[in-house]
Protein backbone atom coordinates (compact mmCIF):
# COMPACT_ATOMS: atom_id res chain seq x y z
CA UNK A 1 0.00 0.00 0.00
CA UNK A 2 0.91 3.37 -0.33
CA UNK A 3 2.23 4.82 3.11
CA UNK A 4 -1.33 5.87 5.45
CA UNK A 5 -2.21 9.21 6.76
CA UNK A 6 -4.30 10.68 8.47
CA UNK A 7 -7.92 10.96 7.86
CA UNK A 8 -7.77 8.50 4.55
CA UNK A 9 -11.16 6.53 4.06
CA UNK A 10 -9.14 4.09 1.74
CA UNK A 11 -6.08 3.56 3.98
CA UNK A 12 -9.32 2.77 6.59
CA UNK A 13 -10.72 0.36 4.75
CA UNK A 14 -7.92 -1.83 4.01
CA UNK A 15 -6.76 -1.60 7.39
CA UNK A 16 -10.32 -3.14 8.18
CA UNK A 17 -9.55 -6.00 6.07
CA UNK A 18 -6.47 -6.54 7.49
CA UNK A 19 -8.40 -6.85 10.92
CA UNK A 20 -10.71 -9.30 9.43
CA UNK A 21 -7.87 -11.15 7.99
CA UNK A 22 -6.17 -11.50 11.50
CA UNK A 23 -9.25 -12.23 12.98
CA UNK A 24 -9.61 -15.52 10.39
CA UNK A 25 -6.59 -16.56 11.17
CA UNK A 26 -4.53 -15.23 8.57
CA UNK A 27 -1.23 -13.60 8.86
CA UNK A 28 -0.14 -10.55 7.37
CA UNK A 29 2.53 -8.44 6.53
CA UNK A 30 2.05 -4.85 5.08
CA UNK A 31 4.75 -3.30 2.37
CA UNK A 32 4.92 -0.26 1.81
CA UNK A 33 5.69 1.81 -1.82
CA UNK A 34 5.88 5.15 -2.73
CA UNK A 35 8.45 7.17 -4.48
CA UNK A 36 8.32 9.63 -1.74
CA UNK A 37 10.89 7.91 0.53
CA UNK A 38 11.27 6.02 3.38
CA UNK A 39 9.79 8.16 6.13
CA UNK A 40 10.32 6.39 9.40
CA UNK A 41 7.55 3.67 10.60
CA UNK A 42 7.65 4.68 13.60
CA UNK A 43 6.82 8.11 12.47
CA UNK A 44 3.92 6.76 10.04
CA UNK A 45 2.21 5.23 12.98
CA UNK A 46 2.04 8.60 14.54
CA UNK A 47 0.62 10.02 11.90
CA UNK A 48 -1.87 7.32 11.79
CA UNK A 49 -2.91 7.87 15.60
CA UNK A 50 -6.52 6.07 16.02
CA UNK A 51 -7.33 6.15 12.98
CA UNK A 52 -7.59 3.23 12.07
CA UNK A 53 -8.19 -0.67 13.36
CA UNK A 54 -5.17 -1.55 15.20
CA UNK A 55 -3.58 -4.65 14.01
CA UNK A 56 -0.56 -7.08 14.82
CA UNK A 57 0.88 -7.00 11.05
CA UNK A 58 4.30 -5.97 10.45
CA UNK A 59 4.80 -2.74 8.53
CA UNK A 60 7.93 -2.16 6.31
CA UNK A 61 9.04 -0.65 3.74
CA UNK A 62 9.79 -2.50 0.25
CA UNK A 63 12.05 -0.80 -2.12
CA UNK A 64 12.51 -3.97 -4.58
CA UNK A 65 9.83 -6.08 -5.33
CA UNK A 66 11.69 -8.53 -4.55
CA UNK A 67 12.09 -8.54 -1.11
CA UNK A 68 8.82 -9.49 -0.30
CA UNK A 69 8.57 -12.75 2.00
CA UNK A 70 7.05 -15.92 0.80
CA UNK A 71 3.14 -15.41 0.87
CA UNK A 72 -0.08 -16.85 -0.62
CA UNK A 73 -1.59 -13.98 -1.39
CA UNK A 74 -0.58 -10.85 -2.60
CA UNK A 75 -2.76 -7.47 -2.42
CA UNK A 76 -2.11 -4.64 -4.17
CA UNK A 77 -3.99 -1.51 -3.05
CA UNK A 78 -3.51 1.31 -5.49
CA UNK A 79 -1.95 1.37 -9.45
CA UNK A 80 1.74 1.61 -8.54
CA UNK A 81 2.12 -0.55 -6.10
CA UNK A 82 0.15 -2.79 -8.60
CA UNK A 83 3.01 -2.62 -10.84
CA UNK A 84 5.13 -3.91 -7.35
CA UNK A 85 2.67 -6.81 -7.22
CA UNK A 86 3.13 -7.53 -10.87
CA UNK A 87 7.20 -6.72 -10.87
CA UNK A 88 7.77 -9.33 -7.68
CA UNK A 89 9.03 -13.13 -8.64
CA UNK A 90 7.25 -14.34 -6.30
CA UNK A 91 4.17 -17.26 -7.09
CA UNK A 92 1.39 -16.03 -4.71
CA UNK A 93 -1.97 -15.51 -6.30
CA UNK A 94 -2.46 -12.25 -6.82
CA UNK A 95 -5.33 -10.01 -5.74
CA UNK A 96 -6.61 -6.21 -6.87
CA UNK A 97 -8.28 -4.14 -3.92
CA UNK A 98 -9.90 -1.24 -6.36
CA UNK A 99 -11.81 1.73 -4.18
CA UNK A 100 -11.57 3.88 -6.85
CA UNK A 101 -11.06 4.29 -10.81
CA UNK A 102 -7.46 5.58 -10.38
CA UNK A 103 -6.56 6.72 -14.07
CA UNK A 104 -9.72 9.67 -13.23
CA UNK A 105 -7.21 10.93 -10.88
CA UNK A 106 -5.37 12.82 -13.40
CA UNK A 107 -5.36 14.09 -16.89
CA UNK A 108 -5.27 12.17 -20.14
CA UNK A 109 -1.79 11.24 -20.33
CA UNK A 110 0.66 9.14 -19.10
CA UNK A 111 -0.32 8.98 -15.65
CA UNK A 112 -3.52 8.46 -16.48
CA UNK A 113 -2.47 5.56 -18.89
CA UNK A 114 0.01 3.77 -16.69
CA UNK A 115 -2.76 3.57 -13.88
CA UNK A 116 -5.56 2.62 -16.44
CA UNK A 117 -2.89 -0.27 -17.84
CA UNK A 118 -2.93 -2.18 -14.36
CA UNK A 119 -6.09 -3.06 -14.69
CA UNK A 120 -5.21 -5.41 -17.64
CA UNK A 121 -2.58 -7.43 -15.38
CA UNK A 122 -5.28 -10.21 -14.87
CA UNK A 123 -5.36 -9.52 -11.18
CA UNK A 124 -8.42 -10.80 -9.40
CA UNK A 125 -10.80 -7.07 -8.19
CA UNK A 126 -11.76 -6.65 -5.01
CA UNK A 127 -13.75 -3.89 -4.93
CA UNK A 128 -15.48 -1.47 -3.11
CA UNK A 129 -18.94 -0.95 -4.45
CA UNK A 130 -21.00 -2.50 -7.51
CA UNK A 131 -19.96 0.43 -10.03
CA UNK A 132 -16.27 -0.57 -9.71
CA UNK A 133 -17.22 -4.00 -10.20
CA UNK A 134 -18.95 -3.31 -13.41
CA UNK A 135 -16.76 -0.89 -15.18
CA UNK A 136 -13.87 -3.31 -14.18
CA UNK A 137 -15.49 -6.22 -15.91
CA UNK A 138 -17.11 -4.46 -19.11
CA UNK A 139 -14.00 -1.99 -19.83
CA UNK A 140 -11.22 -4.28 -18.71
CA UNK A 141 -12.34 -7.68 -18.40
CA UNK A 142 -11.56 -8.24 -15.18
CA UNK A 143 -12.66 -10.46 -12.52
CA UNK A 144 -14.50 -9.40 -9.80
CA UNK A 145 -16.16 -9.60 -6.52
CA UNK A 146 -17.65 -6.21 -4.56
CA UNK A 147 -18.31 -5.42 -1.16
CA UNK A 148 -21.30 -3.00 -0.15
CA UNK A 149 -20.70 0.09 1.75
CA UNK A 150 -22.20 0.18 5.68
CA UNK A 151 -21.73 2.36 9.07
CA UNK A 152 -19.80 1.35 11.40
CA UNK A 153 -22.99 1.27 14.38
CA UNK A 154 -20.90 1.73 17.30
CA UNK A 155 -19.43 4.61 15.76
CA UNK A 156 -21.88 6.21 13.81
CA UNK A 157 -25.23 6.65 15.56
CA UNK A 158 -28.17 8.37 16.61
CA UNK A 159 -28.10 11.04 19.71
CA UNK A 160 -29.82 13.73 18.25
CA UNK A 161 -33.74 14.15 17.42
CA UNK A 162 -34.18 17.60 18.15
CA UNK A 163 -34.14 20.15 15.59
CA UNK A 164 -30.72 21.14 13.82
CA UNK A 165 -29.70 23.74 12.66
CA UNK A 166 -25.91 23.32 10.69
CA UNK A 167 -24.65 21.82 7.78
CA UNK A 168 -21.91 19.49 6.99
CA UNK A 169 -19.50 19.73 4.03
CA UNK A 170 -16.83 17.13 2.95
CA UNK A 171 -14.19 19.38 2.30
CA UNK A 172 -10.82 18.00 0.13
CA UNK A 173 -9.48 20.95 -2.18
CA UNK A 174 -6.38 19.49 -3.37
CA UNK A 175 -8.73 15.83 -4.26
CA UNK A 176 -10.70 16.65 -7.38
CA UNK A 177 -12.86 14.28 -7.41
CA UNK A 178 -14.36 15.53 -4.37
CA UNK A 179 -15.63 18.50 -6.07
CA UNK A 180 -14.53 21.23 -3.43
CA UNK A 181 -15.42 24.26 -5.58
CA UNK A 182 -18.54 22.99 -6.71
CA UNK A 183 -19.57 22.72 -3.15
CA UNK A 184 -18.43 26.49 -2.40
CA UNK A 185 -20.48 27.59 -4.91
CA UNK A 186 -23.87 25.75 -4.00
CA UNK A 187 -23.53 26.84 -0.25
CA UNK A 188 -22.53 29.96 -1.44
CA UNK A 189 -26.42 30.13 -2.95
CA UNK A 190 -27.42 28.48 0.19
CA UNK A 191 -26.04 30.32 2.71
CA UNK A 192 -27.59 33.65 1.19
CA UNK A 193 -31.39 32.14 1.65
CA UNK A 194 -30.10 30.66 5.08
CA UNK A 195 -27.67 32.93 7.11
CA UNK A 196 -29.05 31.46 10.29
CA UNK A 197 -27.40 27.89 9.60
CA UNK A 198 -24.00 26.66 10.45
CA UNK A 199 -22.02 25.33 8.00
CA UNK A 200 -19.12 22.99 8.84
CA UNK A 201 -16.30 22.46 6.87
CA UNK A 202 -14.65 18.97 7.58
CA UNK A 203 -11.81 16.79 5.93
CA UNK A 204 -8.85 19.49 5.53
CA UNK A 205 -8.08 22.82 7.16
CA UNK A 206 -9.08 25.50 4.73
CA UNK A 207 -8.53 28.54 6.10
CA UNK A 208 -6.06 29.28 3.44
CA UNK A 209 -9.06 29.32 0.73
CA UNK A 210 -10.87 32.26 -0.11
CA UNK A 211 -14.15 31.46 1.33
CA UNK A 212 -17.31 33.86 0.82
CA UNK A 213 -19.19 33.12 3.15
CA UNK A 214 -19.36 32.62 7.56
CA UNK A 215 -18.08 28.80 8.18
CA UNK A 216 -16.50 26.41 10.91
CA UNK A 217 -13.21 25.43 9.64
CA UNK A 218 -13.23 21.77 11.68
CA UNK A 219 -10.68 20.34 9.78
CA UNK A 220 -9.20 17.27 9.87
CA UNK A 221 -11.21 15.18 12.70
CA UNK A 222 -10.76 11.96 14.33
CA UNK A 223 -13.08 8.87 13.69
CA UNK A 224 -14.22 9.88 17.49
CA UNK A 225 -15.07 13.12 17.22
CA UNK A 226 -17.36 12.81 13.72
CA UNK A 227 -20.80 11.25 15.49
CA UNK A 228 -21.00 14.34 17.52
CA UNK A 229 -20.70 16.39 14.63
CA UNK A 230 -22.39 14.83 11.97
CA UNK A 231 -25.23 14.69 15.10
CA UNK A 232 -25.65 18.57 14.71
CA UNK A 233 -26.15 18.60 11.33
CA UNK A 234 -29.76 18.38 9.09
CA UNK A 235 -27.53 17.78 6.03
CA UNK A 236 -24.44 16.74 4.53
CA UNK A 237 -23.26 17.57 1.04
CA UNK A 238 -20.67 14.86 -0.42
CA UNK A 239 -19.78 15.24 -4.14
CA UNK A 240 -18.14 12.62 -5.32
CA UNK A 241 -17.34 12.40 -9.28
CA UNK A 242 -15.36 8.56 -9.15
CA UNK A 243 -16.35 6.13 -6.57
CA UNK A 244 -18.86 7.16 -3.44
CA UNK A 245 -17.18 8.41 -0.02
CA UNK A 246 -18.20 6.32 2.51
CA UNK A 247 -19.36 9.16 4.41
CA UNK A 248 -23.11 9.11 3.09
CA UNK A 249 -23.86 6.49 5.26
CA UNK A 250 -22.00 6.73 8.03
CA UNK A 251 -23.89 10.69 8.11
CA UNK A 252 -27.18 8.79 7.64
CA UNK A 253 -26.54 6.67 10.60
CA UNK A 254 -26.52 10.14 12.14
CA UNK A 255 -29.28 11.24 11.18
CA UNK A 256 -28.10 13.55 8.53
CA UNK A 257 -29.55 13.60 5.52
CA UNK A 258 -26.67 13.65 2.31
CA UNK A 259 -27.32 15.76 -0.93
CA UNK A 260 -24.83 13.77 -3.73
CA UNK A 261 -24.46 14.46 -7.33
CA UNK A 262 -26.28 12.47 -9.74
CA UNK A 263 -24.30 9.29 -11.45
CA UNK A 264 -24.03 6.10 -11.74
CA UNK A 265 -20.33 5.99 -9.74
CA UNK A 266 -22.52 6.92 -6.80
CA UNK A 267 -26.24 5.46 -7.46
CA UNK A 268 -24.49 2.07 -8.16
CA UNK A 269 -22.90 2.10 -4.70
CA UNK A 270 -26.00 2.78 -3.08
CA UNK A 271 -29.31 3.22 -3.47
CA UNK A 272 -30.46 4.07 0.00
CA UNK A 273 -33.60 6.01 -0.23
CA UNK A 274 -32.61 8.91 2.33
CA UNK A 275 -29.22 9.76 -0.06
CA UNK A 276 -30.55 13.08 -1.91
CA UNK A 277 -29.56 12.58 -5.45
CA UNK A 278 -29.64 15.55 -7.45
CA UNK A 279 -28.26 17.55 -10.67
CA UNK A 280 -24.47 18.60 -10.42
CA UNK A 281 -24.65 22.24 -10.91
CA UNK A 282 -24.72 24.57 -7.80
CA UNK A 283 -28.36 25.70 -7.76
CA UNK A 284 -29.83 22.26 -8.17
CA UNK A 285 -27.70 21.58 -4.68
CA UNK A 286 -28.30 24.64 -2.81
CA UNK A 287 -32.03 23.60 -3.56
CA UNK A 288 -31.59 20.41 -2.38
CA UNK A 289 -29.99 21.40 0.72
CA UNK A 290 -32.51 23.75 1.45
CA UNK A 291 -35.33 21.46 0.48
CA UNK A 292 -33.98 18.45 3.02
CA UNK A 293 -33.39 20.52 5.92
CA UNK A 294 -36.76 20.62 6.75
CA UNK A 295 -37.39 16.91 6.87
C-alpha cells in the first residue's frame, strides 16, 4: 500500500480487512511503496494515531519487489504498487483491492495511462462498491467480486432528534474528485437564503481558501469526534465524481440527511432512499440542501 495518513477513508478500509484477515486466522505483513521515501515507521504510525483498526501486522518498507517474503496472497492496493505486485518473482496468487477508478485521478496522459494499464494485469478485483465492479469487468475484463458500503454502528449513531440547525461539508481541495469548488459555490447560494445555519467544513483545514461566506473550519477530525458532529447537522453535502465516499452512510446513521451528485459511480454504490440525489450544478444543490433541511 501506499504509506497511510491521516484521515484516509481508503487507507481505513484496508486496514479493516487486514483486521478481518487476523481475525480468520490469517497472517499478514504490510509493504509499503511510494516514491516519496522512506519516512520512518515509527513516524507513520504517529501520523496514523486512532485512525484506524489496530492490528498485529508488520509494517515495512519494500524498495525492490523482490524482497517481499514468501506469501499466498498478494494485495495490491492502489496502481503503482500494482506494478510492485506484478514486478515481484514471487508465485502467490495475486489479488486487486480497487476503491476507486485511479486513471480519473489525473489528466489524459501518461499517468492516467500507466494507472488505467494495471487493470489489464489479470489480477483478481476486489472492490469497493458495484460500479467498480462493473466498469472493471465491461472496460477491462476483469474479474470481480464487490463489497457494499455500511456504518460502522458503534461509531456512527443516533443522539440527536431535536431540531438542527448546521450543515456538513466534505471538504478535500487538493482531491478533485471531491468537487470542493462545486460545493463552495452551492452553499454559497445556500447560505444567502439561510444565514441562520452553520455550515461545517470537515476533511482538511481550509482557512487558506478564499471562502465567501461565515463557516467552521473543523478540519481534519478523528473517527471519534465525527458522530457528535455529523449529530448537529440536518444535512451533509458529499460530491463525489469517481467512486462514493463512505461518508453518506456513516452521516445517515446520524441522522443527517446527504445531498450527492447524480451518477451512476454513486447510485451504483448505493441506493439508499434517504441519499438526496440531485443535478451537479450549484443551484440544483443549494435547492436540495434547502429542500432536506426541513425533513
Amino acid at each position: 500500500m501506499p504509506p497511510p495518513g491521516k484521515g484516509s477513508g481508503g487507507h481505513l478500509n484496508i486496514f479493516r480487512f487486514i483486521k478481518y484477515l487476523e481475525d480468520y486466522g490469517h497472517i499478514n505483513k504490510i509493504y509499503l511503496y511510494s516514491d516519496g521515501g522512506n519516512t520512518p515507521i515509527g513516524m507513520i504510525k504517529d501520523i496514523m494515531g486512532d485512525s484506524y483498526p489496530k492490528v498485529s501486522a508488520e509494517i515495512k518498507w519494500l524498495n525492490n519487489p523482490n524482497d517481499m517474503d514468501d506469501a499466498d496472497v498478494i494485495i495490491c492496493t492502489s496502481w503503482e504498487t500494482a506494478y510492485a505486485s506484478k514486478s515481484s518473482n514471487l508465485k502467490s496468487k495475486r489479488f486487486y483491492f480497487v476503491q476507486d477508478y485511479e486513471p480519473y485521478f489525473y489528466p489524459i496522459g501518461s499517468l492516467y495511462s500507466l494507472a488505467k494499464n494495471t487493470y489489464d494485469f489479470d489480477f483478481y478485483g476486489i472492490t469497493a462498491g458495484g460500479w467498480l465492479s462493473k466498469k472493471l469487468a465491461s472496460e477491462h475484463n476483469m474479474k470481480t467480486d464487490y463489497y457494499n458500503f455500511g456504518a460502522d454502528q458503534k461509531i456512527y449513531n443516533l443522539i440527536n432528534t431535536k431540531k438542527r440547525k448546521e450543515i456538513f461539508f466534505y471538504a478535500r481541495p487538493f482531491t478533485e474528485r471531491r468537487g470542493f469548488e462545486m460545493g463552495i459555490l452551492a452553499l454559497e447560494i445556500f447560505h444567502k437564503k439561510h444565514p441562520d445555519y452553520i455550515i461545517n467544513f470537515a476533511g482538511w483545514d481550509v482557512s487558506e481558501y478564499d471562502i465567501p461566506f461565515a463557516y467552521q473550519n473543523l478540519k481534519t477530525l478523528e473517527i471519534n469526534e465525527l458522530r457528535d458532529v455529523y449529530n448537529r447537522c440536518a444535512v451533509g453535502l458529499l460530491l463525489s465524481y469517481t467512486n462514493m465516499s463512505l461518508l453518506p452512510l456513516e452521516l445517515l446513521a446520524c441522522g443527517t440527511i446527504t445531498v450527492i451528485n447524480e451518477g451512476d459511480n454513486n447510485s451504483q454504490v448505493s441506493n439508499n432512499e434517504y441519499i438526496a440525489y440531485t443535478k451537479n450544478d450549484p443551484l440544483s444543490l443549494a435547492q436540495k440542501i434547502s429542500e432536506k433541511k426541513k425533513k
